[in-house]
Protein backbone atom coordinates (compact mmCIF):
# COMPACT_ATOMS: atom_id res chain seq x y z
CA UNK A 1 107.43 39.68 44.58
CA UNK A 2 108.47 42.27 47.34
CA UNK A 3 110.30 44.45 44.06
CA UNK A 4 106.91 44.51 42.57
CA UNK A 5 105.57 46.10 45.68
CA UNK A 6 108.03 48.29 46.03
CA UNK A 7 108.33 49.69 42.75
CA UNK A 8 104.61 50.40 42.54
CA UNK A 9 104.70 51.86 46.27
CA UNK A 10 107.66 54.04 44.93
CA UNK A 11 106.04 55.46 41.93
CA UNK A 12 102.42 56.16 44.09
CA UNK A 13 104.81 58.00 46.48
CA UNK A 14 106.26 60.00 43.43
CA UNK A 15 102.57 60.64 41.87
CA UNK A 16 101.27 61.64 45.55
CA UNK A 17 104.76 64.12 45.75
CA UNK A 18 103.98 65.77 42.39
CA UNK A 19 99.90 65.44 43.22
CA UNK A 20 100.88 67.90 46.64
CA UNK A 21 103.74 69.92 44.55
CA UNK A 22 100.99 70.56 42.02
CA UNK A 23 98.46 71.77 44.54
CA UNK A 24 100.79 73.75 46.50
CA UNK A 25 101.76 75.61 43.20
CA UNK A 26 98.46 75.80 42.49
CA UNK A 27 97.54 77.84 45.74
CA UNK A 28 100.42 80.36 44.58
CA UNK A 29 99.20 84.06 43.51
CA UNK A 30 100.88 83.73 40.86
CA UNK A 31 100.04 80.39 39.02
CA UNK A 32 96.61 81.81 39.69
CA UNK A 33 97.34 85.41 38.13
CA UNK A 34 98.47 83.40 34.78
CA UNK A 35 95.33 80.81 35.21
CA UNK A 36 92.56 83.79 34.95
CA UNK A 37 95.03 85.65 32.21
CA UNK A 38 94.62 82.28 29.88
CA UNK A 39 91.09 82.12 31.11
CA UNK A 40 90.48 85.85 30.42
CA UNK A 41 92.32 85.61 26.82
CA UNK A 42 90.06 82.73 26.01
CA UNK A 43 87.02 84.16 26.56
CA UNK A 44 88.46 87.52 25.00
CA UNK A 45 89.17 85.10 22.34
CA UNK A 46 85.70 83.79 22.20
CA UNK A 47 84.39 87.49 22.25
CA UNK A 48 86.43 88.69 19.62
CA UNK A 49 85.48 85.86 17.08
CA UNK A 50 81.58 86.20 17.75
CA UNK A 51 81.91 89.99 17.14
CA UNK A 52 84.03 89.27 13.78
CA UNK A 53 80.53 86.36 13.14
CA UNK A 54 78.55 89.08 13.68
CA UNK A 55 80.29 92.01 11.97
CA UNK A 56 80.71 89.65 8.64
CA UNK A 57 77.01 88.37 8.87
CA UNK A 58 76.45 92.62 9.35
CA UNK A 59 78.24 92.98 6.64
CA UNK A 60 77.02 90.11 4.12
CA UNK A 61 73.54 91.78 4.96
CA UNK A 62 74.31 95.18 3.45
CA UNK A 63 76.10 93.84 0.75
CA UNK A 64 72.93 91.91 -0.27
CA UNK A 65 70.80 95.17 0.45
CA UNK A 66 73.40 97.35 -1.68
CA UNK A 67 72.83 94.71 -4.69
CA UNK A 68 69.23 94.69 -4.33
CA UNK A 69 69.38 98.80 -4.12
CA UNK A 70 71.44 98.90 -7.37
CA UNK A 71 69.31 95.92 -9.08
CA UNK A 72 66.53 98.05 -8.32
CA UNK A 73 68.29 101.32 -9.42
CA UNK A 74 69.08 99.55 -12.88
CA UNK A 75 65.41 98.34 -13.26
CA UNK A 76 64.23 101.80 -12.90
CA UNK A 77 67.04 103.11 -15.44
CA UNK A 78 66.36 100.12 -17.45
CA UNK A 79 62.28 101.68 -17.44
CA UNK A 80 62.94 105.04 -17.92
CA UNK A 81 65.41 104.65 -20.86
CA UNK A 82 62.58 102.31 -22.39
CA UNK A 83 60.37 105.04 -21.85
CA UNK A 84 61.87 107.50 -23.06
CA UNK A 85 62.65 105.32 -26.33
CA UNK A 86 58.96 104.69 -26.78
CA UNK A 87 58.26 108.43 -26.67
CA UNK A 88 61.01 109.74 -29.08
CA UNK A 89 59.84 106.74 -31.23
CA UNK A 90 56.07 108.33 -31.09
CA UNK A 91 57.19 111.75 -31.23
CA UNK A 92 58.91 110.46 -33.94
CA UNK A 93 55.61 109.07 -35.89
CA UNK A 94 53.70 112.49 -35.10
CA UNK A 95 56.37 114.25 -36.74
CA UNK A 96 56.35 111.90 -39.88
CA UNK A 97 52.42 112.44 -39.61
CA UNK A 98 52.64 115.88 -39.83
CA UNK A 99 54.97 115.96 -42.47
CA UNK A 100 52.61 113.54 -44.71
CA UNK A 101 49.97 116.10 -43.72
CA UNK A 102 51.57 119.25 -44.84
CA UNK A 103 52.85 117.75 -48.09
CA UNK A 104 49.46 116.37 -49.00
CA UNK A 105 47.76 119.86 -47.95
CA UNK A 106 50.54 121.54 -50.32
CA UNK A 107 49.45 119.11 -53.25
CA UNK A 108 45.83 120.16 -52.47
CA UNK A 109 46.92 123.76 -52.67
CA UNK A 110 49.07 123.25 -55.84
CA UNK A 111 46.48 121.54 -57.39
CA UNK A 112 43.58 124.01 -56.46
CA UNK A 113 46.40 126.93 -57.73
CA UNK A 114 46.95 124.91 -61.26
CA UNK A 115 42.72 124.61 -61.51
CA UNK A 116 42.27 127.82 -60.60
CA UNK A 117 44.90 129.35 -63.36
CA UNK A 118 43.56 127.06 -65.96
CA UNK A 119 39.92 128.32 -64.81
CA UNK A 120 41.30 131.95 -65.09
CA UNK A 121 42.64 130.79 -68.52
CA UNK A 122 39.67 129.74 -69.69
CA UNK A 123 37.09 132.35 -68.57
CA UNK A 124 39.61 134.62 -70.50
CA UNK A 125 39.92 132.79 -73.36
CA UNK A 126 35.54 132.46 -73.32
CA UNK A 127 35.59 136.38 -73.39
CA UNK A 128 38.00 136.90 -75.86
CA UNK A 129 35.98 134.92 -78.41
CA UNK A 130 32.64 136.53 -76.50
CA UNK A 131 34.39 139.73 -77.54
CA UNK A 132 35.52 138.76 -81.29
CA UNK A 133 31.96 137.22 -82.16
CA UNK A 134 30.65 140.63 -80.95
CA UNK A 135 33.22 142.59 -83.22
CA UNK A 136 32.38 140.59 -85.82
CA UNK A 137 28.84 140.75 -85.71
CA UNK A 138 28.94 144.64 -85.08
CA UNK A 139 31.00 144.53 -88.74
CA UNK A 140 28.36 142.68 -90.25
């Protein structure tokens, strides 16, 4: 029974003899100069990873803002090309139009030409006979 006490009386003694070796190291300058360098490097630590946070949620925020720029960007192209197709595709029809036009106003002309001529053929032919029925009724 004494052991017992003994043995936990010795190893108290030892705890209480590291406990004040501890403490007195702790009061050293320089167990204190490495304490505030791991407490410094922590928080430096701390600082550095926020700032990476915020420089990545920085970051993630323009990228969305350059995709919506250049979505944007190709929805205007997109427009304007579109645009542009429907007005080469109406400049297009204006030109057929016009074509259509100036062939049927060349028929008109053609035809009026032919009518004419054949008029002009006609009128001659009427006062070539006019003529003849007068030279024969003068030999009469």
């Amino acid at each position: 029974m004494m052991m017992c006490f003994t043995v936990s009386r010795q190893r108290r003694l030892r705890e209480e003899e590291l406990k004040r070796k501890k403490d007195a190291q702790e009061k050293t300058l320089c167990f204190r100069i490495r304490r505030n360098m791991a407490v410094n490097e922590m928080e430096e630590g701390k600082r550095i990873r926020m700032a990476e946070r915020e420089r990545a949620a920085r970051d993630a925020k323009a990228a969305a803002k350059g995709k919506e720029k250049k979505r944007r960007l190709e929805e205007e192209v997109r427009k304007e090309r579109e645009k542009m197709r429907k007005e080469e595709e109406e400049k297009r029809v204006r030109a057929e139009k016009q074509k259509l036009k100036e062939k049927a106003r060349k028929k008109r002309e053609e035809e009026a030409k032919k009518r004419r001529e054949k008029e002009d053929k006609e009128k001659k032919r009427r006062k070539e006979e006019s003529r003849k029925r007068k030279a024969a009724a003068k030999r009469r």
